[in-house]
Protein backbone atom coordinates (compact mmCIF):
# COMPACT_ATOMS: atom_id res chain seq x y z
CA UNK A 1 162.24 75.39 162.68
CA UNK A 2 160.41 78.33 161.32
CA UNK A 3 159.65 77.70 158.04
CA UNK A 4 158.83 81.48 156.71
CA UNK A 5 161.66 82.51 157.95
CA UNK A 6 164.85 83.39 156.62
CA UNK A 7 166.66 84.83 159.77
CA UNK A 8 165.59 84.41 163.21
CA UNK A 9 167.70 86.64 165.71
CA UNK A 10 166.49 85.58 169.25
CA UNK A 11 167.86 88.09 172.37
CA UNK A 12 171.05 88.57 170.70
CA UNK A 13 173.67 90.39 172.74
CA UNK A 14 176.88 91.51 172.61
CA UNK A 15 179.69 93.21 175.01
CA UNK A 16 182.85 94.89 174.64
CA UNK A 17 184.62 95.22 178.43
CA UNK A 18 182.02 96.74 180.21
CA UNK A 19 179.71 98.19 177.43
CA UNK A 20 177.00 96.30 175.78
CA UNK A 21 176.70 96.85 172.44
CA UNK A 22 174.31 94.94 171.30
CA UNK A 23 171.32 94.67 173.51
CA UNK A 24 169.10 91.82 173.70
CA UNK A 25 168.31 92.11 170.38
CA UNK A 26 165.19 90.23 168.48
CA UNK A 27 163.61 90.06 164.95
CA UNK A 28 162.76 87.47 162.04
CA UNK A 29 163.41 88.01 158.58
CA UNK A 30 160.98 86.52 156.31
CA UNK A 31 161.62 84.58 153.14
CA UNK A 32 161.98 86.60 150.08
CA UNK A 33 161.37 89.81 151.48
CA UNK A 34 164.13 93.33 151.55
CA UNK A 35 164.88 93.52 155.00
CA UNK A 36 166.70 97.20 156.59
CA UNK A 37 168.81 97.50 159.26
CA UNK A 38 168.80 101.27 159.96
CA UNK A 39 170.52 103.12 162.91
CA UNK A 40 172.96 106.05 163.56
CA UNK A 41 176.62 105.03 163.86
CA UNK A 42 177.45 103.40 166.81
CA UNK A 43 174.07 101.84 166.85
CA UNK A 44 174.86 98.50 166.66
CA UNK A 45 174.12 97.64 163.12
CA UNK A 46 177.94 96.50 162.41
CA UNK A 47 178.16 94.49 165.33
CA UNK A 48 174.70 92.56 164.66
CA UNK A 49 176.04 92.43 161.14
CA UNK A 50 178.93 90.25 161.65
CA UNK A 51 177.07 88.09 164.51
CA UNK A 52 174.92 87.23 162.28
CA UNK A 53 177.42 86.30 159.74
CA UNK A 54 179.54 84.16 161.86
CA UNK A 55 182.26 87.14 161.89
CA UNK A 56 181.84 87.97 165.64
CA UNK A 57 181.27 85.35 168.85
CA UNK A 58 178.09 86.01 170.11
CA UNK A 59 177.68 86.47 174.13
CA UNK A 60 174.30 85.32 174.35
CA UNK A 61 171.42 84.96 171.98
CA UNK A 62 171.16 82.96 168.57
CA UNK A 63 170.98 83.19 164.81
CA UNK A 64 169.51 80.89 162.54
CA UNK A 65 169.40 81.14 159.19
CA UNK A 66 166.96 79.31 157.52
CA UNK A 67 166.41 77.09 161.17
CA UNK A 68 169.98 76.84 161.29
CA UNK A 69 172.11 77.55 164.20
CA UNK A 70 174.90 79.75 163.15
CA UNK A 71 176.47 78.42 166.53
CA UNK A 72 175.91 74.83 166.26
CA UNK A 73 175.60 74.29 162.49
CA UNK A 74 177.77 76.84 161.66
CA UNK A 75 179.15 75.54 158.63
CA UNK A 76 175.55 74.63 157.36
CA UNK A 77 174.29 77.84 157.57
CA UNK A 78 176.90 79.74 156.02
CA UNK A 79 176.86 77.94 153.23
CA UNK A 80 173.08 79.47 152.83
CA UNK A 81 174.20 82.80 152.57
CA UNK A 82 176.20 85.73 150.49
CA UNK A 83 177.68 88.91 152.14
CA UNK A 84 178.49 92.02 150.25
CA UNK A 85 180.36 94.03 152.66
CA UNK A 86 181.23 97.80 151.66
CA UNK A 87 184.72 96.27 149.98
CA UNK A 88 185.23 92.89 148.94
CA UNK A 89 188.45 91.24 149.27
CA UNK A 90 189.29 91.35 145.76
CA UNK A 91 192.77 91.61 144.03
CA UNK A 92 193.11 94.96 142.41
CA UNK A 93 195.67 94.28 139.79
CA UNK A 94 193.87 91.70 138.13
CA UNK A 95 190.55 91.48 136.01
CA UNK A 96 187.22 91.10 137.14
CA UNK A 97 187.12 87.96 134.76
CA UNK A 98 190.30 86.19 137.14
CA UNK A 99 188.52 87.73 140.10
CA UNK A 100 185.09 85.77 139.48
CA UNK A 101 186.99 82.71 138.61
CA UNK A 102 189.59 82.38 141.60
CA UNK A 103 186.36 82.86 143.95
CA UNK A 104 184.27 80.60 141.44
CA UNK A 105 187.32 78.07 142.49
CA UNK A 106 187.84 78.88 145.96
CA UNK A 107 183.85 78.04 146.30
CA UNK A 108 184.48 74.30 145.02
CA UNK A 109 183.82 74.97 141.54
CA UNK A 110 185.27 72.58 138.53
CA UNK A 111 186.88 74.91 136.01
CA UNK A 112 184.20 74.71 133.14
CA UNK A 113 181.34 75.86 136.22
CA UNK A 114 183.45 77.83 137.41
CA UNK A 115 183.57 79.63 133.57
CA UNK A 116 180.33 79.37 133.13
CA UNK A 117 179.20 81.14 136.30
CA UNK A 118 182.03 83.80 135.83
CA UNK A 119 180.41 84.55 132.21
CA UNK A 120 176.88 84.23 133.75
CA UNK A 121 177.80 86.94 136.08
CA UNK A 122 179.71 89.10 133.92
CA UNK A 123 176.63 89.34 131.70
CA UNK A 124 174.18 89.76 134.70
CA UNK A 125 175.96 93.03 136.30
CA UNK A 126 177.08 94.40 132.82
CA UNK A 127 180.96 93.75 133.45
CA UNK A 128 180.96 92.08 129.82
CA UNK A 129 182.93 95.17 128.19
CA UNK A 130 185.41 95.97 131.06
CA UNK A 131 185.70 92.15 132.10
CA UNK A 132 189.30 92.14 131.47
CA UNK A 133 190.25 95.17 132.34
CA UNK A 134 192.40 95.16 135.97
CA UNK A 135 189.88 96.78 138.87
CA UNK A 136 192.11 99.81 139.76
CA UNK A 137 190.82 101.11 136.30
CA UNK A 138 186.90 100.26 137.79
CA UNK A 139 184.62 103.29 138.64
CA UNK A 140 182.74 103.07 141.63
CA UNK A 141 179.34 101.48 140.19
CA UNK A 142 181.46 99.04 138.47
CA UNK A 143 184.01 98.06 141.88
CA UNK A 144 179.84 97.80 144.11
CA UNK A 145 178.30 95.76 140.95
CA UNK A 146 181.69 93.22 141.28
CA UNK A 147 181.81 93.02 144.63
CA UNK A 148 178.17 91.78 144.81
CA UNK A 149 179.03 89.90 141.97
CA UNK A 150 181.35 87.47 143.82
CA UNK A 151 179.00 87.36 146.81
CA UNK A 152 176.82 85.68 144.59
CA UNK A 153 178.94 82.95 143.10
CA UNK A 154 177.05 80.18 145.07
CA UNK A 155 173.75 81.80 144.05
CA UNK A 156 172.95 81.68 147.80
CA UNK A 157 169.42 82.09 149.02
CA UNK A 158 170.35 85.32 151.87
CA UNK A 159 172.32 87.69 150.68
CA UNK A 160 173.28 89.93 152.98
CA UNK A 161 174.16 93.57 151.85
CA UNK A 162 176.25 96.06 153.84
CA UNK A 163 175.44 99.70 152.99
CA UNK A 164 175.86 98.53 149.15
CA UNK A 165 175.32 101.67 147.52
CA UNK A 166 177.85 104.16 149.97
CA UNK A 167 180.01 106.41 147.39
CA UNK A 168 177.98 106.12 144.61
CA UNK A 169 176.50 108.92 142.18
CA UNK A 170 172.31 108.57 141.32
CA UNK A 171 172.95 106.93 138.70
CA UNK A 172 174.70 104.36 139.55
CA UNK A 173 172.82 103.82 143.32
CA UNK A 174 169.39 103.72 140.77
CA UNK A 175 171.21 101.36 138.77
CA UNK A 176 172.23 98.26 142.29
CA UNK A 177 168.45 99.22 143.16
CA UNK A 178 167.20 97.49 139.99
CA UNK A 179 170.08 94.67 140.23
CA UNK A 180 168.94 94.55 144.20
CA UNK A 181 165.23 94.10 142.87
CA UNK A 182 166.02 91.65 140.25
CA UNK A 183 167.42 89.21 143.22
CA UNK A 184 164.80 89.32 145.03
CA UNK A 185 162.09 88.53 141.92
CA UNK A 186 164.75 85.85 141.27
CA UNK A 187 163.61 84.14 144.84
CA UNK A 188 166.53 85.94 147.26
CA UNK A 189 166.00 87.18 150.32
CA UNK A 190 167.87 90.17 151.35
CA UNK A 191 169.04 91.61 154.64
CA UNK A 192 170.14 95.76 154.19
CA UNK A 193 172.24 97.74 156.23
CA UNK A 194 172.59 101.46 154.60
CA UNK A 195 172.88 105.02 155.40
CA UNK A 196 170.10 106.42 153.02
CA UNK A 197 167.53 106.57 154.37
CA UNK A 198 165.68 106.65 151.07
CA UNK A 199 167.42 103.73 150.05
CA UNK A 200 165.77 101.93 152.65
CA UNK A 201 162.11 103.71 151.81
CA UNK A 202 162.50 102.69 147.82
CA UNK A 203 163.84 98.77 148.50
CA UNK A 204 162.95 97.69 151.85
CA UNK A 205 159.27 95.44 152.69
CA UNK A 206 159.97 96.20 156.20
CA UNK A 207 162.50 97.98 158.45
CA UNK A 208 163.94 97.65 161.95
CA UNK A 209 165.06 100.88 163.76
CA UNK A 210 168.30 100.45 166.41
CA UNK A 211 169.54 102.48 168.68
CA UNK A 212 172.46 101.96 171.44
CA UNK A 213 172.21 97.91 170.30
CA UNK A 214 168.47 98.19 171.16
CA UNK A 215 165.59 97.39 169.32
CA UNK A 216 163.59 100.55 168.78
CA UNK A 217 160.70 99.61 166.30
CA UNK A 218 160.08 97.50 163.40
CA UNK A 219 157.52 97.51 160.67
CA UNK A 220 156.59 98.65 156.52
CA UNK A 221 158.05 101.89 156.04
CA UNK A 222 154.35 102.58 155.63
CA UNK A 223 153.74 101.78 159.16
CA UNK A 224 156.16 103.38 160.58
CA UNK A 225 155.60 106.55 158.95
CA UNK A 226 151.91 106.21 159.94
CA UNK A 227 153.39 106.10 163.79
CA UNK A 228 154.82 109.73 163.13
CA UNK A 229 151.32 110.83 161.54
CA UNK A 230 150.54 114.84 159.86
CA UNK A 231 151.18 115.64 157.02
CA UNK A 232 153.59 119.01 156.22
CA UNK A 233 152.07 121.94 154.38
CA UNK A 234 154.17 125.03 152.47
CA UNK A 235 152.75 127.53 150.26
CA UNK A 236 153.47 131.48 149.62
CA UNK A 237 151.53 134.70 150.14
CA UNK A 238 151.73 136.84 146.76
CA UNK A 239 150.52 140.26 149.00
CA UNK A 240 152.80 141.14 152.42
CA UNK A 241 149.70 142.92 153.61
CA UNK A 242 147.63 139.55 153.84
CA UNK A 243 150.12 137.59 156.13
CA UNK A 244 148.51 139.00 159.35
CA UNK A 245 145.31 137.88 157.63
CA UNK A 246 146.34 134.23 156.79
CA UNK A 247 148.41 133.83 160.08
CA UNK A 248 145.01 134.33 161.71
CA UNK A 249 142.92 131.79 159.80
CA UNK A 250 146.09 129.55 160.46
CA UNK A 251 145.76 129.71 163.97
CA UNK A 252 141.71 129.36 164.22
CA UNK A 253 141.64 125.91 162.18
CA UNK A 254 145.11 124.51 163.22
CA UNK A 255 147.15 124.62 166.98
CA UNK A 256 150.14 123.56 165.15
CA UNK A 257 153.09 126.24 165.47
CA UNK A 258 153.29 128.38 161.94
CA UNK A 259 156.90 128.72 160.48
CA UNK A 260 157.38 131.78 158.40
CA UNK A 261 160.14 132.68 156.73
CA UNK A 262 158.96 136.50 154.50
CA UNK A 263 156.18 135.30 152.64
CA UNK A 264 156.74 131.49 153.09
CA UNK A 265 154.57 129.41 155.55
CA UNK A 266 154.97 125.86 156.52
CA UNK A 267 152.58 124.38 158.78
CA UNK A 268 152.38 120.69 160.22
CA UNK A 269 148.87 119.14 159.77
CA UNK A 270 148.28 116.19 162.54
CA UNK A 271 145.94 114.46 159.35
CA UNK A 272 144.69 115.03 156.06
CA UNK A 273 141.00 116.00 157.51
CA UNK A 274 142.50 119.52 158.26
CA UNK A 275 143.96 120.43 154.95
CA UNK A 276 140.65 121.14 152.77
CA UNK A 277 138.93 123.62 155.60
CA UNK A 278 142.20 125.52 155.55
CA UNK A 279 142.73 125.87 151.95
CA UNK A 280 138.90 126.31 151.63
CA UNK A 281 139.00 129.65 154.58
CA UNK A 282 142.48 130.99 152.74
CA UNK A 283 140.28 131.10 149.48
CA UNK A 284 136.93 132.18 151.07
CA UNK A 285 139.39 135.44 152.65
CA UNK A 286 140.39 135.85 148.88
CA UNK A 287 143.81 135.69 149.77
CA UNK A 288 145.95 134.48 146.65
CA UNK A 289 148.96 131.72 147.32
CA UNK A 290 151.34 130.08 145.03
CA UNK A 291 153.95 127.38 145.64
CA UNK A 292 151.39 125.06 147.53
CA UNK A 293 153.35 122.10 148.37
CA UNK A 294 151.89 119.27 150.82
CA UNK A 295 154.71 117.05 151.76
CA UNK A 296 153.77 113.07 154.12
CA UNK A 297 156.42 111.81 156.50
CA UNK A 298 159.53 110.40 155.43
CA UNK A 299 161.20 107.88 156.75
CA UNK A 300 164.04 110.99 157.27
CA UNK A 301 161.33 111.92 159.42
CA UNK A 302 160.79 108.64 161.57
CA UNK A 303 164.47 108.40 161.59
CA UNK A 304 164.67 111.62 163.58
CA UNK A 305 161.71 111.51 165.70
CA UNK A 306 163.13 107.63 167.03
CA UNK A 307 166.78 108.62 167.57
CA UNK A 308 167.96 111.93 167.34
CA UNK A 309 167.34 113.88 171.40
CA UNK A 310 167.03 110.06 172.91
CA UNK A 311 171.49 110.03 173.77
């Protein structure tokens, strides 16, 4: 048993027929940490989803949560663990209060704990004013902010979320973030599957890219936006009779290809050590810009550069 970790996914694999979906796949989630799972659709991340939740026979490989054995202590480790999927099974013509408390009940809770933890989390995802009001009358925010509600019932230690935030406005995505945050201060450790990418950027400690079931890299957002390296640089020309001029200086400090769109250039900078004897040789040619923008890779960025072309 590892004891940092939370999740331990050893050569996990998984076939349907003759295709393998999941592809010897391997990774460790540590304790207390925001974990992504990112990948285009038919990546894989579904399938290693519900493995990984007991939802789906694995072929070969293991789980263990928390040095558990989702195969052979099955019942042990689930009992470690919340899921969120993107739609909880909850009745939609009654209350989020009778919601909380049938699950509360279903999860072996007396009736008075079973209160108490429906009130605790009423309170705790701001539900308190629409608590008794039957879900088909729910906005989104407030349907994603019950739904992880009931996941967490049995306060469990992994909670793991499945693209929690798909449908909602700013606001409201902003809003899980903080609750999402507040978990994990509160000692949870969470496993993310999402499609925004920035979603992933603003919450996750460290991120695992798949593709085609297979593991394609893993590290701090940081570090895997180091891996893609430059930096992107956009400014304007005020005079159309200088862009000859500043294509030129362009070209002698840089062997980056210039994008120009009328008086707009964008330029990709493989480091930061080329930016100030550019700006400083535009200036020295007295050629006036506006609109300077200088833009580091996203994780949009590493996203594209690890999957997109690779089919």
């Amino acid at each position: 048993m590892t004891t940092n970790n939370a999740i331990e996914v050893n050569h996990l694999t998984k076939r349907f027929n003759n295709k393998t979906v999941v592809d010897d796949l391997s990774f460790n989630v540590k304790k207390g940490e925001i974990f992504g799972l990112l990948g285009p659709n038919g990546a894989g991340k579904t399938t290693t989803l519900r493995m990984m939740t007991t939802l789906l026979k694995i072929d070969s490989g293991s789980v263990k949560i928390f040095g558990h054995d989702t195969a052979t202590e099955g019942k042990l480790a689930k009992s470690m663990f919340g899921l969120t999927g993107q739609y909880a099974s909850v009745d939609e013509d009654i209350s989020a209060r009778e919601n909380l408390m049938i699950f509360s009940r279903l999860n072996g809770l007396s009736h008075s704990d079973a209160k108490r933890r429906t009130e605790e989390l009423l309170k705790e995802f701001s539900l308190v004013n629409s608590a008794d009001k039957p879900l088909k009358d729910f906005s989104g925010g407030m349907r994603r902010r019950l739904d992880l509600a009931v996941s967490l019932i049995s306060q469990p230690a992994l909670i793991f979320l499945d693209e929690p935030t798909t449908g909602l406005d700013p606001r409201t995505r902003t809003q899980m973030w903080q609750t999402i945050r507040k978990l994990v201060d509160n000692g949870s450790t969470i496993l993310l599957t999402t499609q925004y990418l920035d979603e992933a950027d603003q919450l996750a400690d460290r991120v695992a890219v798949i593709d085609h079931g297979k593991l394609i890299k893993i590290g701090t957002p940081e570090e895997l936006k180091q891996q893609i390296g430059g930096i992107k640089l956009k400014f304007a020309i005020n005079d159309d009779s200088q862009i000859l001029s500043v294509t030129k200086i362009i070209q002698s400090s840089v062997t980056s290809a210039i994008q120009r769109v009328g008086q707009q250039f964008e330029i990709n900078l493989k480091n930061i050590e080329q930016l100030t004897p550019l700006l400083v040789a535009i200036e020295q040619a007295k050629i006036t810009i506006s609109n300077l923008t200088i833009q580091e890779p996203s994780l949009d960025d590493v996203f594209m550069n690890l999957t997109v072309g690779k089919n």
